[in-house]
Protein backbone atom coordinates (compact mmCIF):
# COMPACT_ATOMS: atom_id res chain seq x y z
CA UNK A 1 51.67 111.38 156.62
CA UNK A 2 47.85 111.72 157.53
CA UNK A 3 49.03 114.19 160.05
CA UNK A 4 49.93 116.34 157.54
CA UNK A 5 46.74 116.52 155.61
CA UNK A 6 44.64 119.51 157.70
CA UNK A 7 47.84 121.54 158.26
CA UNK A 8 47.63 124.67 156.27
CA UNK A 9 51.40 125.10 156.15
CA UNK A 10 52.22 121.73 154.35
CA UNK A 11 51.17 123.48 151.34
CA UNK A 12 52.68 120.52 148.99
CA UNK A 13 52.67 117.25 149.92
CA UNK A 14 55.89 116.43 148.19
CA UNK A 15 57.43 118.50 150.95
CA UNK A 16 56.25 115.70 153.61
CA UNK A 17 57.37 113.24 151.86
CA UNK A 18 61.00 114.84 151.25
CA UNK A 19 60.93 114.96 155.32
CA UNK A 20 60.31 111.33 155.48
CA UNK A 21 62.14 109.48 153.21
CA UNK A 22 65.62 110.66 153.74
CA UNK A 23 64.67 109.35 157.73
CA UNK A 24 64.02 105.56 156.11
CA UNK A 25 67.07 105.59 154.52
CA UNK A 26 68.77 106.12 158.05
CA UNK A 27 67.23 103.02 159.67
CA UNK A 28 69.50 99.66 159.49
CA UNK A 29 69.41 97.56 156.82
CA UNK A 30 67.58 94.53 159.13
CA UNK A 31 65.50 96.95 160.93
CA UNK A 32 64.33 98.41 157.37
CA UNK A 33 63.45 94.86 156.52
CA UNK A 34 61.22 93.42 159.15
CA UNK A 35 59.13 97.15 159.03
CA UNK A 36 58.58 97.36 155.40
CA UNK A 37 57.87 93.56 155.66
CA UNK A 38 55.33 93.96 158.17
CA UNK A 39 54.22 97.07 157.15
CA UNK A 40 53.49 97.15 153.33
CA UNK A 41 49.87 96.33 153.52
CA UNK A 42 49.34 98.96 155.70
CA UNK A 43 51.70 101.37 153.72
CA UNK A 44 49.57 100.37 150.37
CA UNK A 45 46.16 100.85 152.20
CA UNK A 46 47.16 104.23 152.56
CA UNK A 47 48.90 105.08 149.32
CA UNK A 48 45.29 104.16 147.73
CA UNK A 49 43.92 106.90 149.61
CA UNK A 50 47.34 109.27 149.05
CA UNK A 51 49.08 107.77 145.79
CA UNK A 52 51.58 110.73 146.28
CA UNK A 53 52.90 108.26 148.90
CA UNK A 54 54.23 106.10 146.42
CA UNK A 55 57.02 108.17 145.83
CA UNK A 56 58.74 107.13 148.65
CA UNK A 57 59.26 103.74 147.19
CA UNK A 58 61.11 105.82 143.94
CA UNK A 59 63.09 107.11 145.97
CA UNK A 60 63.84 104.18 148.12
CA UNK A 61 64.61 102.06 144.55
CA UNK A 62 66.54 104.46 143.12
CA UNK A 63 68.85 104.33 146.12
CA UNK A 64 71.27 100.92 146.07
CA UNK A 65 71.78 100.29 149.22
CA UNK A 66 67.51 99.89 149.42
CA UNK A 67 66.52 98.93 146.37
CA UNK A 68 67.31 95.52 147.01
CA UNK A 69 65.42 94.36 150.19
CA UNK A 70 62.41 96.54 149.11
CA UNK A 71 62.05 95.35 145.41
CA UNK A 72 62.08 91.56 147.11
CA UNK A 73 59.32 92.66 149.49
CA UNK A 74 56.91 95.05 147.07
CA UNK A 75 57.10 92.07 144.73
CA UNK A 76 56.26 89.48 147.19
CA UNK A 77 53.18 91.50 148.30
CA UNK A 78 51.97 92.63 144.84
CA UNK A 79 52.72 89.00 143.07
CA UNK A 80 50.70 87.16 146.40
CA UNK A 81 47.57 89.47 145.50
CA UNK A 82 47.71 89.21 141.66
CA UNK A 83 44.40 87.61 141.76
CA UNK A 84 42.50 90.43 143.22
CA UNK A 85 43.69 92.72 140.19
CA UNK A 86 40.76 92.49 138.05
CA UNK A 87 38.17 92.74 140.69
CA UNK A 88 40.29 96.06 141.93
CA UNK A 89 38.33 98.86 140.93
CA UNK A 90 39.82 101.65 138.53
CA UNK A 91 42.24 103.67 141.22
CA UNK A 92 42.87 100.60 143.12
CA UNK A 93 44.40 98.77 140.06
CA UNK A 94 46.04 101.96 138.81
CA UNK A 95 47.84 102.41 142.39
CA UNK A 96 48.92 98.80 141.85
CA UNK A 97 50.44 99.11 138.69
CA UNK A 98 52.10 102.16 139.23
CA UNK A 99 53.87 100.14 142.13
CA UNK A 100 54.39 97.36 139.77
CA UNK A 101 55.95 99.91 137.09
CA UNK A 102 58.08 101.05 140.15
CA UNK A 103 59.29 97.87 141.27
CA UNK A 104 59.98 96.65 137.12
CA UNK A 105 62.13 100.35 137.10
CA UNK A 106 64.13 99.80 139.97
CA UNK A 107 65.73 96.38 137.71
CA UNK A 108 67.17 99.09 134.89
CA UNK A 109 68.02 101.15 137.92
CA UNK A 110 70.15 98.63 139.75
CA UNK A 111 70.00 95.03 137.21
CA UNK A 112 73.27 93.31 139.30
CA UNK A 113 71.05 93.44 141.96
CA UNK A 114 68.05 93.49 141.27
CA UNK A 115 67.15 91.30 137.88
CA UNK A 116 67.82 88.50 139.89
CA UNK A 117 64.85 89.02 142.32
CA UNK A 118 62.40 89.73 139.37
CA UNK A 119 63.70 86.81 137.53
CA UNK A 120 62.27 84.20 140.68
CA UNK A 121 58.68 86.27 140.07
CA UNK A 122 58.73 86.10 135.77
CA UNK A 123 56.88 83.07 135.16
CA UNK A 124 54.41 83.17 137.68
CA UNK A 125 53.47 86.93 136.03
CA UNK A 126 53.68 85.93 132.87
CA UNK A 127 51.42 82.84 133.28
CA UNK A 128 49.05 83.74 135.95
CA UNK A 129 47.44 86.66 133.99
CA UNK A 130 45.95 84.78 131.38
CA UNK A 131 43.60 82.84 132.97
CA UNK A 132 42.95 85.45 135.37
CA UNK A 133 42.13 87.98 132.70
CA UNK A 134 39.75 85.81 131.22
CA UNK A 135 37.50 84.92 134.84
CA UNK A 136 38.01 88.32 135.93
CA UNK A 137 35.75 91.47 135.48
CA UNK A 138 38.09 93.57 134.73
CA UNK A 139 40.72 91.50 132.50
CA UNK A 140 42.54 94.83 131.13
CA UNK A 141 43.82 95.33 133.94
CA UNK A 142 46.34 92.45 133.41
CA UNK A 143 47.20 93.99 129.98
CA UNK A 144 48.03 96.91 131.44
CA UNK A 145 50.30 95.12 133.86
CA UNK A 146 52.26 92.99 130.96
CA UNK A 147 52.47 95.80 129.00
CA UNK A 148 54.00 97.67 131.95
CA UNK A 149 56.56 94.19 132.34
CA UNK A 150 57.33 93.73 128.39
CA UNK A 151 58.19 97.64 128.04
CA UNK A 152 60.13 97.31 131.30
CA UNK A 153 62.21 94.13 129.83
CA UNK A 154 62.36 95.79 126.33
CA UNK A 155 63.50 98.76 127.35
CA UNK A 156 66.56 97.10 128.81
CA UNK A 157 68.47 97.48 125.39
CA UNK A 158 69.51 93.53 125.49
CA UNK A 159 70.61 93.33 128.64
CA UNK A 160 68.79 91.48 130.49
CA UNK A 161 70.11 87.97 129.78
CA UNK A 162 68.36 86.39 133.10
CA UNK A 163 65.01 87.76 132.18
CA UNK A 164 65.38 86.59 128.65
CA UNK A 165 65.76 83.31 130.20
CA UNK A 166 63.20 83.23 132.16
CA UNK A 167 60.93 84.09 129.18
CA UNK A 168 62.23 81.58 126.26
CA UNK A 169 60.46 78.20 127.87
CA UNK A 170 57.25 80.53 128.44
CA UNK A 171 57.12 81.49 124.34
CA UNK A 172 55.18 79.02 122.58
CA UNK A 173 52.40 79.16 126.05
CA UNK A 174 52.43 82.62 126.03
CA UNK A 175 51.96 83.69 122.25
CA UNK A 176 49.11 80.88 122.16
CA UNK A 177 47.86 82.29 125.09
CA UNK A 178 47.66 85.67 123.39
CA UNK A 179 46.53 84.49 120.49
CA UNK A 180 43.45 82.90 121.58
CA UNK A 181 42.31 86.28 123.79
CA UNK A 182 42.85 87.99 120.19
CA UNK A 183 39.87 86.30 119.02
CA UNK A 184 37.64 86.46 121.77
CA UNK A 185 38.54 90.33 121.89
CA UNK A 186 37.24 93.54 120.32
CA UNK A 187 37.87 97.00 120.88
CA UNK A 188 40.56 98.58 122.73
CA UNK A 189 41.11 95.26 124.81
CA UNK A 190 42.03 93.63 121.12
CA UNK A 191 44.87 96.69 120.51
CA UNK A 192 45.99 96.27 123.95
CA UNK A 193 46.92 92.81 123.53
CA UNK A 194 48.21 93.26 119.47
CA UNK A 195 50.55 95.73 121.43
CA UNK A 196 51.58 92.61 123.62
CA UNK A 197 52.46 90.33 120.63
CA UNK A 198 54.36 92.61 119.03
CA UNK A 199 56.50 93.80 121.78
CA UNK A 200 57.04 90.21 123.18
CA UNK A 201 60.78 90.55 125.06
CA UNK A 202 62.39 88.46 123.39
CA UNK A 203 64.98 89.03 120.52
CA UNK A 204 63.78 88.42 116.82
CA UNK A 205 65.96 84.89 116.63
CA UNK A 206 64.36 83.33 119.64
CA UNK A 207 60.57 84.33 118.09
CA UNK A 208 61.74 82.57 114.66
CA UNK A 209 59.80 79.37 115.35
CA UNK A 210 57.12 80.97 116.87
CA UNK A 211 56.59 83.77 114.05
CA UNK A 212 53.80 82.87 112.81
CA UNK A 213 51.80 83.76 116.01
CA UNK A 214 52.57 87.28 114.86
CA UNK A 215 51.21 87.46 111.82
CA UNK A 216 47.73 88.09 112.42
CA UNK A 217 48.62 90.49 115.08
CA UNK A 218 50.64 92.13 112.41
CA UNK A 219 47.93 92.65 110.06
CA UNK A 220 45.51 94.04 112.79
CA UNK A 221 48.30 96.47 114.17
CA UNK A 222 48.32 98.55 110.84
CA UNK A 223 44.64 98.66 110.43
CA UNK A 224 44.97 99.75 114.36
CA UNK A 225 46.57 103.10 116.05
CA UNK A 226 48.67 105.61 115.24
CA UNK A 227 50.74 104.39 117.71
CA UNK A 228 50.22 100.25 116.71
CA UNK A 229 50.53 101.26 113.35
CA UNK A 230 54.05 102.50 113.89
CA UNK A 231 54.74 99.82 115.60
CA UNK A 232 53.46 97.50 113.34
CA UNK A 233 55.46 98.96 110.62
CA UNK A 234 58.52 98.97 112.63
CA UNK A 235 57.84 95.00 113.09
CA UNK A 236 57.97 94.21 110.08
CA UNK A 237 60.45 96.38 108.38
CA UNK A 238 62.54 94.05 110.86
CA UNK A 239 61.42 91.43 109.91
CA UNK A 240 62.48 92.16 105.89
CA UNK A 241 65.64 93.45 106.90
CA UNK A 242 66.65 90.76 109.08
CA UNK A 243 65.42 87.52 107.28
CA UNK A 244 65.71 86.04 103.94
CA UNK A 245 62.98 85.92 101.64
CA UNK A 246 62.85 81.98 101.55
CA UNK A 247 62.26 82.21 105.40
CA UNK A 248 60.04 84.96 105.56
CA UNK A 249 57.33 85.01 102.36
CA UNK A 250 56.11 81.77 103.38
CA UNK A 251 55.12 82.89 106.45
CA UNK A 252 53.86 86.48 105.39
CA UNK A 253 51.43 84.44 102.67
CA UNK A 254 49.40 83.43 105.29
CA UNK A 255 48.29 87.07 105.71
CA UNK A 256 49.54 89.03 102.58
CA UNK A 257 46.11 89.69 101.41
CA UNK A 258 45.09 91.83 104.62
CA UNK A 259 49.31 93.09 104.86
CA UNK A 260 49.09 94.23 101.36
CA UNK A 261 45.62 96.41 101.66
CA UNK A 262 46.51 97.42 105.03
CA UNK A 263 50.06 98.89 103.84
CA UNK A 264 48.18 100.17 100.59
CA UNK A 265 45.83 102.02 102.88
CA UNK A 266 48.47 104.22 104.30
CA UNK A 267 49.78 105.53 100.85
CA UNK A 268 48.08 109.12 101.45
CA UNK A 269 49.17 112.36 100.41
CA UNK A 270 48.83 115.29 102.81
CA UNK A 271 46.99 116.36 104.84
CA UNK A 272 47.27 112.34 106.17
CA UNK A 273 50.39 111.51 108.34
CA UNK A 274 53.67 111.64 106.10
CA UNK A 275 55.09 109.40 108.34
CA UNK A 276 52.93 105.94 108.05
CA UNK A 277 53.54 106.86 104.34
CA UNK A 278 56.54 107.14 103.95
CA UNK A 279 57.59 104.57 105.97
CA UNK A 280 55.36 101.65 104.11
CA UNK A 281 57.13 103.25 100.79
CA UNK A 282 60.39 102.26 102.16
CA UNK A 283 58.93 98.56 103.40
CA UNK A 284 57.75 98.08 99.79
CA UNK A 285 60.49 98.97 98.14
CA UNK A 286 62.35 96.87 100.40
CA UNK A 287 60.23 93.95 99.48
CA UNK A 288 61.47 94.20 96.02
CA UNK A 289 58.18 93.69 94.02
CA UNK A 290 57.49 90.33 96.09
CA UNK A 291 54.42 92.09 97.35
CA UNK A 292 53.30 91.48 93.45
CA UNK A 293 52.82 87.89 94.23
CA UNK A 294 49.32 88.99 95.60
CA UNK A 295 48.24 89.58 91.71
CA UNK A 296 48.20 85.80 91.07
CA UNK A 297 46.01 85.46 93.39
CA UNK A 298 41.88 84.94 93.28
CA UNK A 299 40.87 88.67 93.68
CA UNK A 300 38.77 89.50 96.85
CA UNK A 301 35.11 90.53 95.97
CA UNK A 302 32.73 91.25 98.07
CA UNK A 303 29.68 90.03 97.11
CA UNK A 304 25.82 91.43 97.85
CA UNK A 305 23.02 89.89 96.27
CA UNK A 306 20.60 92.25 94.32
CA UNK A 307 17.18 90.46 95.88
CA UNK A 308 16.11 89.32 98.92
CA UNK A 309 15.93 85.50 98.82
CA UNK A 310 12.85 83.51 97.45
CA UNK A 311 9.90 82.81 100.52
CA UNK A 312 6.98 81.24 100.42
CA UNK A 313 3.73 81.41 102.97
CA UNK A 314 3.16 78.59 104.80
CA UNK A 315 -0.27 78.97 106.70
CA UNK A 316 0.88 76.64 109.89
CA UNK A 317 -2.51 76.45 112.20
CA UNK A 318 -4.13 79.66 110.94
CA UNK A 319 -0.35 81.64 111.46
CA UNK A 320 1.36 82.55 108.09
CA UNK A 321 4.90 82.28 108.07
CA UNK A 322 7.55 82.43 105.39
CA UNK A 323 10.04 80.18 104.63
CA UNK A 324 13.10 80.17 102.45
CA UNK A 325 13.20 77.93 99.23
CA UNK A 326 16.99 78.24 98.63
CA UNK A 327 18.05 75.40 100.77
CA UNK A 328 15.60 73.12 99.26
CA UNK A 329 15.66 74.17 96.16
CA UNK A 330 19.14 73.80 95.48
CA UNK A 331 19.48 70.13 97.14
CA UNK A 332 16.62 69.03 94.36
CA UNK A 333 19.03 70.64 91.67
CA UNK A 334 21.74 68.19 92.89
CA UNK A 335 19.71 65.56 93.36
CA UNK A 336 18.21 66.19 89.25
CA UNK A 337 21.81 66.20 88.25
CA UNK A 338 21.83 62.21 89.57
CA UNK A 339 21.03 60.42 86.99
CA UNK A 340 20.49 57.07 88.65
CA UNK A 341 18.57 58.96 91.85
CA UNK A 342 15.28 57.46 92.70
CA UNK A 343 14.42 60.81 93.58
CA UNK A 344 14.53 62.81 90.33
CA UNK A 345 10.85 62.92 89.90
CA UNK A 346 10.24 64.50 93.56
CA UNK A 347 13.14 67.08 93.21
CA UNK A 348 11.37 68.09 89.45
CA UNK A 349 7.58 68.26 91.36
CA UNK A 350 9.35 70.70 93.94
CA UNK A 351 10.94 73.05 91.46
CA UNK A 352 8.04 73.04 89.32
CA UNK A 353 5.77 73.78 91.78
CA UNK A 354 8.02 76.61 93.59
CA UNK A 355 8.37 78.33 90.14
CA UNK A 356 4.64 78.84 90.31
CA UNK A 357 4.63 79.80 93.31
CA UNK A 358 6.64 82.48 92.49
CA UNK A 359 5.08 83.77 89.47
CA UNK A 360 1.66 83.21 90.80
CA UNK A 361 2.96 86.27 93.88
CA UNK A 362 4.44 88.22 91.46
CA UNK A 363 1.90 88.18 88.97
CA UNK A 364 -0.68 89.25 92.37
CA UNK A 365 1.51 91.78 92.82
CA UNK A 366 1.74 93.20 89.72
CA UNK A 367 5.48 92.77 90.00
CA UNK A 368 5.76 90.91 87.07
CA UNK A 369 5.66 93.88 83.89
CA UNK A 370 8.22 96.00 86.02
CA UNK A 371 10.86 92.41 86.00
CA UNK A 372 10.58 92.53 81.78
């Protein structure tokens, strides 16, 4: 392929690669093997520098008679390396998990086949990217890559029973797993891996146990996005249609508060997105009233104090520095309220003398007509 990059009458490189793959798909079966096999460093080394390359492994997954042997050995090679991802820099780790995205295609392509050889690589994928993402520099890069996997297995309209299997033992680690990066996450790494919770591939009865791992990703997801929002609203418009309330409200009270404000904040008129708001209409009306329940409830306030808090100089070797009475202050008001304290007197000296203080600085500065 390099010989074709000075030659003016290649004009497209597709055209090259047209040449050449139809002459791989010639070769026998055996033959095919032990090249690719020995070969696939060297062919990635090169389709860094020319990621048109990569098209020949399309073509050759698309192709059944292929797809096979060379999912088996572009998995082997991509899974042995998973370590390197997050020190790849930006093309290298997009080459790799547009290779990846390849190889997870070519099981909808060909599943009889194929599903099985992804199946013996799940866990390992699944697992390994966790703690890698958090030593690595670059831990988005595994997000990208089990996004890439849970859209490949969810896209598989329920049909891939062997994958599914392969998942169910890994639930309860993974959504933990995902949980804890949540909170040490910000930013577009934190939507990346709300995304991941919510499209775990798994179907809604094996996540029962495990739902309330997705509640806080919920609640983040429609504060998130367009894109998070819908499917955050999708999520749990499934979730009311498919489960009873004596199942479900229990589990959405742990986060109604921030549900509730976050569906409320999507009830816009026009010019806003119609579809958000219409769509949370529909989810409330769904819900019957039960979203109500929230009125019983201790209402949210934020509070800001009008003042700074009370300070008082200290001169400590010549150096004036101000300290806070509030802590003190209000242990002495406890310790008044003890009637058989040995300490009553001391806490009654200390408030005495800090009120004062405190009149004594704002009668200086002439603070003291402007607080009447």
């Amino acid at each position: 392929m390099s010989l074709f990059d000075p030659d003016p009458r290649v004009n497209d490189p597709n055209d090259a690669i047209e040449w050449l793959s139809p002459v791989l798909l010639e070769i026998n079966l055996h033959v095919f093997q032990e090249v690719w096999t020995h070969k696939i460093d060297f062919f990635f080394q090169c389709a860094q520098k020319r990621i048109v390359l990569l098209n020949i492994c399309q073509l050759l997954f698309n192709r059944e008679s292929t797809s096979p042997t060379l999912l088996a050995i572009v998995l082997r090679f991509l899974v042995d390396r998973l370590p390197m991802l997050g020190e790849y820099d930006d093309l290298m780790a997009a080459a790799t998990i547009r290779l990846f995205k390849m190889a997870f295609g070519a099981v909808a392509s060909h599943p009889g086949t194929n599903e099985p050889i992804l199946a013996s690589h799940l866990a390992k994928l699944l697992m390994d990217c966790f703690p890698l993402a958090a030593k690595a520099t670059k831990p988005t890069h595994y997000f990208h890559l089990l996004r890439v996997l849970f859209r490949a297995i969810g896209g598989g309209g329920g049909r891939f029973e062997l994958l599914y299997k392969e998942v169910l033992p890994l639930l309860p680690e993974m959504l933990e797993s995902l949980n804890r990066q949540l909170l040490a996450s910000e930013g577009q790494t934190r939507d990346m891996i709300v995304e991941l919770c919510l499209t775990v591939p798994l179907r809604l009865t094996h996540l029962l146990p495990h739902l309330t791992y997705l509640m806080q990703p919920l609640a983040l997801a429609l504060r998130g996005s367009p894109e998070l929002i819908s499917q955050g609203l999708r999520t749990l418009e499934l979730c009311i249609d498919n489960l009873t309330p004596d199942f479900l409200d229990p589990t959405l009270s742990t986060v109604l508060r921030e549900l509730m404000e976050a569906l409320h904040s999507h009830l816009k008129p026009l010019p806003a997105s119609h579809h958000p708001a219409h769509t949370t209409i529909r989810i409330l009306g769904k819900l019957g009233g039960r979203n109500r329940r929230l009125l019983t409830r201790e209402p949210a306030l934020k509070f800001r104090h009008h003042s700074d808090p009370a300070m008082v100089s200290i001169s400590f070797g010549g150096n004036l520095e101000k300290m806070e009475l509030g802590p003190m202050s209000i242990l002495a008001s406890r310790t008044l309220r003890k009637a058989s304290s040995p300490d009553r007197i001391h806490a009654y000296n200390y408030l005495e003398n800090c009120l004062a203080i405190i009149l004594h600085e704002v009668i200086s500065t002439g603070m003291l007509s402007s607080c009447f």
